[in-house]
C-alpha atoms as a PDB file:
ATOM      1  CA  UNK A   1      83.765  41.281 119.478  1.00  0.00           C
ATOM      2  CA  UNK A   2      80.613  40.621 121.274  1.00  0.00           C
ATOM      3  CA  UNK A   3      81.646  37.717 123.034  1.00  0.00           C
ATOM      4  CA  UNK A   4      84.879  39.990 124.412  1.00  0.00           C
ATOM      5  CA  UNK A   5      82.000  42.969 125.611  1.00  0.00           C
ATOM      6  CA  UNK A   6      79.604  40.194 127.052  1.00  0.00           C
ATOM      7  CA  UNK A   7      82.767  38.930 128.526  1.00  0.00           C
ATOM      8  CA  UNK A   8      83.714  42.219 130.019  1.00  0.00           C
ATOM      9  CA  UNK A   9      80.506  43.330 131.064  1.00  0.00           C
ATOM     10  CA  UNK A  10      80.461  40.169 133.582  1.00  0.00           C
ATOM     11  CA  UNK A  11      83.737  40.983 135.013  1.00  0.00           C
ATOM     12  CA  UNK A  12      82.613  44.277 135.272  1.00  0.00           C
ATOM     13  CA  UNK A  13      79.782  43.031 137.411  1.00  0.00           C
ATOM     14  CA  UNK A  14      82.140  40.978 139.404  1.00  0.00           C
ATOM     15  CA  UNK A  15      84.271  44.233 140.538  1.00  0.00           C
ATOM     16  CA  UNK A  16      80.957  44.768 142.790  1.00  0.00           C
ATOM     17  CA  UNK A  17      81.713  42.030 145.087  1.00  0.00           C
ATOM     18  CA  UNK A  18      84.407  44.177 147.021  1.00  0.00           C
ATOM     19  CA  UNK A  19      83.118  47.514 149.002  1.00  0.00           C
ATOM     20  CA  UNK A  20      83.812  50.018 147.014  1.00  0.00           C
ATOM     21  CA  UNK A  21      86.540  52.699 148.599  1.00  0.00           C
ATOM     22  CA  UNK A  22      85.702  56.892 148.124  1.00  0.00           C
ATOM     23  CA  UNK A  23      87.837  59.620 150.116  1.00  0.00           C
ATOM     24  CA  UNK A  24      85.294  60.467 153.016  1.00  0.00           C
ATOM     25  CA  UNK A  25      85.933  56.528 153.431  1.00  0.00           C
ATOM     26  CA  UNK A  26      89.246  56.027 153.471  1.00  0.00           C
ATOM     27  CA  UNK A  27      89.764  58.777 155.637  1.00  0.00           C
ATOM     28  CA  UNK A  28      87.120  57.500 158.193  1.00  0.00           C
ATOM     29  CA  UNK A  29      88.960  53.963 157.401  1.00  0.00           C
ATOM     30  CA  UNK A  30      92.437  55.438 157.493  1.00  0.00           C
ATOM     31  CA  UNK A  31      92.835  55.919 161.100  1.00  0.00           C
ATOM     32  CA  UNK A  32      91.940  51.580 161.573  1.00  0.00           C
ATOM     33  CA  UNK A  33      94.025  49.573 162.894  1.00  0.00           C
ATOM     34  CA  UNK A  34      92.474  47.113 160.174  1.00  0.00           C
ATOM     35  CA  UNK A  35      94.548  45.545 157.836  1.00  0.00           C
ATOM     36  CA  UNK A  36      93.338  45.523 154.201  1.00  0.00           C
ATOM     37  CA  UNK A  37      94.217  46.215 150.642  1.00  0.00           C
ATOM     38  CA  UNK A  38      93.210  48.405 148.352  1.00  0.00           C
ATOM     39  CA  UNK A  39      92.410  47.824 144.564  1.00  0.00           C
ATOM     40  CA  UNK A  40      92.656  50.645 142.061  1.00  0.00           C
ATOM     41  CA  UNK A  41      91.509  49.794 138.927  1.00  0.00           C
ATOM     42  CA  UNK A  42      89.216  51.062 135.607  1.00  0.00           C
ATOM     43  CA  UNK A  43      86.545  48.986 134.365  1.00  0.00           C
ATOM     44  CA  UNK A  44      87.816  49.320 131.141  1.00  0.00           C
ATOM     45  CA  UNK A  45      91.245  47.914 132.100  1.00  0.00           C
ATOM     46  CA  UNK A  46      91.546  43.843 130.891  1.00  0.00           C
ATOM     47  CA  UNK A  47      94.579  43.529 133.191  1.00  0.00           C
ATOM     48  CA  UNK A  48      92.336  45.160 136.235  1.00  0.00           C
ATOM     49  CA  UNK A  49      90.086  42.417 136.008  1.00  0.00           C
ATOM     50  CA  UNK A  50      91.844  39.305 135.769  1.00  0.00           C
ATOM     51  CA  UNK A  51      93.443  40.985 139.145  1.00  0.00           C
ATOM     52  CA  UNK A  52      90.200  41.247 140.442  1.00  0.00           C
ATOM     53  CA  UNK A  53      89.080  37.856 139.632  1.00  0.00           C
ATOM     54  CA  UNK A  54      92.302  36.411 141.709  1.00  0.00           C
ATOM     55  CA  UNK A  55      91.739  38.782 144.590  1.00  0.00           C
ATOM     56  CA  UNK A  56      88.213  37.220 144.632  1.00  0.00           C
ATOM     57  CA  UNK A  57      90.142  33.783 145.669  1.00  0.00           C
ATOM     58  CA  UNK A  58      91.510  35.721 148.863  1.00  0.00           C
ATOM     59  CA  UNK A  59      88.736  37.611 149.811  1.00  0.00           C
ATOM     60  CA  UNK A  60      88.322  36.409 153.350  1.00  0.00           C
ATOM     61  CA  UNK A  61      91.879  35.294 153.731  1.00  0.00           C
ATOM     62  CA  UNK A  62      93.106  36.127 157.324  1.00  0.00           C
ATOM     63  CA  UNK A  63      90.000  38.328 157.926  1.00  0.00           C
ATOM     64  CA  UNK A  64      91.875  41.352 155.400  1.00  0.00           C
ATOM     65  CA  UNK A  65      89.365  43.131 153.687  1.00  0.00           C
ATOM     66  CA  UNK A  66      89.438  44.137 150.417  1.00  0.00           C
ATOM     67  CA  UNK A  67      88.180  47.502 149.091  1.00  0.00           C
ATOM     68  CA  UNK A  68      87.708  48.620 145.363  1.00  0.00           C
ATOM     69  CA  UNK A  69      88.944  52.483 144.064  1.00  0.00           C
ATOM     70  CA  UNK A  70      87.728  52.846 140.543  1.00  0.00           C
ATOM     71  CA  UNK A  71      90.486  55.334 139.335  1.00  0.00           C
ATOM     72  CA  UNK A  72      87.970  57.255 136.736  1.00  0.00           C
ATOM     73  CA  UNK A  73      85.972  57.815 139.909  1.00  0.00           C
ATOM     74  CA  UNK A  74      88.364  58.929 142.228  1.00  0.00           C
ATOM     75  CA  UNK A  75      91.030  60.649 141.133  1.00  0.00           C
ATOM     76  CA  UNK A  76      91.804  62.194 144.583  1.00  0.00           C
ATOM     77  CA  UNK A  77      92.733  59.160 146.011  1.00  0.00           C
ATOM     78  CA  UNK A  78      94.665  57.872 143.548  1.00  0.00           C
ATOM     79  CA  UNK A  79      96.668  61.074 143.440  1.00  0.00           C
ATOM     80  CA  UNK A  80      96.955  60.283 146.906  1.00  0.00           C
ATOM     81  CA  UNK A  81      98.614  57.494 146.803  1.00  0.00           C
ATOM     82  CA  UNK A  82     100.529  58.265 143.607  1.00  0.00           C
ATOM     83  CA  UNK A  83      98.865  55.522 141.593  1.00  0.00           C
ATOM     84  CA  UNK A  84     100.375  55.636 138.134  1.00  0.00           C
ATOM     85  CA  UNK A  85      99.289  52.625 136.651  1.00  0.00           C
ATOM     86  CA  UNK A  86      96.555  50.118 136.846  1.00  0.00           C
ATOM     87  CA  UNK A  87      95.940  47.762 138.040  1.00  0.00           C
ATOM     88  CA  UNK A  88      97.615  48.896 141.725  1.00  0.00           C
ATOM     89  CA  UNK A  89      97.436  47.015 144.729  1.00  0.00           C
ATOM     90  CA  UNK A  90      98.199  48.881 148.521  1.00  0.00           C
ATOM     91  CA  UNK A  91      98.290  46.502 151.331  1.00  0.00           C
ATOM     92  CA  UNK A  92      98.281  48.629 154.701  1.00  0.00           C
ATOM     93  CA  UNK A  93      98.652  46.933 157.821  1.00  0.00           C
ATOM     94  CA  UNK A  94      97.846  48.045 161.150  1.00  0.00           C
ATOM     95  CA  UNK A  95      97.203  52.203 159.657  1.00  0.00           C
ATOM     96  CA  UNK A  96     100.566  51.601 157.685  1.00  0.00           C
ATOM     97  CA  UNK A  97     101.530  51.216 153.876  1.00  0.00           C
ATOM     98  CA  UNK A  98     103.473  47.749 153.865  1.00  0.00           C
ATOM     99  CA  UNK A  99     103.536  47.004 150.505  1.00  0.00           C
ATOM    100  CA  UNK A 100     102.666  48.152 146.694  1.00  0.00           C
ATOM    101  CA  UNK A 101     102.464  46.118 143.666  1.00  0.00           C
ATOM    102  CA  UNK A 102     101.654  47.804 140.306  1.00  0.00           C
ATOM    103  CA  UNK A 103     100.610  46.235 137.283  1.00  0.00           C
ATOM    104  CA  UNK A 104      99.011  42.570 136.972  1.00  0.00           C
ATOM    105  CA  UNK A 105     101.092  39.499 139.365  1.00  0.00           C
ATOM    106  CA  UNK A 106     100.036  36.198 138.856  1.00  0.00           C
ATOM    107  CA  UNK A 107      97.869  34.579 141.742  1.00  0.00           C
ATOM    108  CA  UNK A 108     100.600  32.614 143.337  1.00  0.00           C
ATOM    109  CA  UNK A 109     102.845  35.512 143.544  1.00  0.00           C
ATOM    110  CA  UNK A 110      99.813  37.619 145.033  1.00  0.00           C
ATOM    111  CA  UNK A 111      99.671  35.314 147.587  1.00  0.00           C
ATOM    112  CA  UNK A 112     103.435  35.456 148.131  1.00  0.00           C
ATOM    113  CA  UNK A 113     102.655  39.071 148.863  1.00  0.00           C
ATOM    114  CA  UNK A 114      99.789  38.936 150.728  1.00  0.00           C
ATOM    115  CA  UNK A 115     101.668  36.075 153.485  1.00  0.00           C
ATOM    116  CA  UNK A 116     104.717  38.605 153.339  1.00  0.00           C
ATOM    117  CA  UNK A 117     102.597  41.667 153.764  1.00  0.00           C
ATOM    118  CA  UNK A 118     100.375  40.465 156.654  1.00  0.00           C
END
């Protein structure tokens, strides 16, 4: 049991590596014509973490940036965007929502989405 909290605690750490996404900054990023994606995860969530440990392997893929929501911490903006489950990833392209995945894909297939996305 340990081993699993030690283990957890340093993917927890890892979630850090992304900027980390609030409403007063989506809404200043909202209006972009940026493409990125947005994470929305709980640090408590296994599944969230093993997606953000592949998402890691595209972080500067095509210059799309990646932003972090922590779902416990925003609940506005997951209302928003009607998250429902975790972990939930929103690609938006050029100000517009082009894709959604929910639940955890495995890193080929999130690259299958990504090139289809962007």
């Amino acid at each position: 049991m340990k081993k699993l909290f030690i283990a957890l605690l340093i993917l927890g750490i890892n979630a850090f590596s992304f900027e980390h996404l609030d409403m007063d900054k989506y809404l200043q990023l909202k209006n972009k014509k940026e493409d990125y994606i947005i994470d929305f995860y709980a640090p408590w969530c296994p599944p969230c973490q093993i997606m953000g440990e592949y998402l890691k392997e595209f972080k500067n893929y095509k210059g799309i940036k990646i932003y972090k929501v922590n779902i416990d911490e925003s609940k506005d903006l997951a209302s928003l965007f009607n998250v429902t489950s975790i972990p939930t990833l929103i690609f938006v392209k050029n100000s517009t929502i082009v894709n959604k995945i929910n639940g955890l894909i495995p890193s080929s297939a999130l690259k299958e989405e990504m090139e289809k996305s962007f």
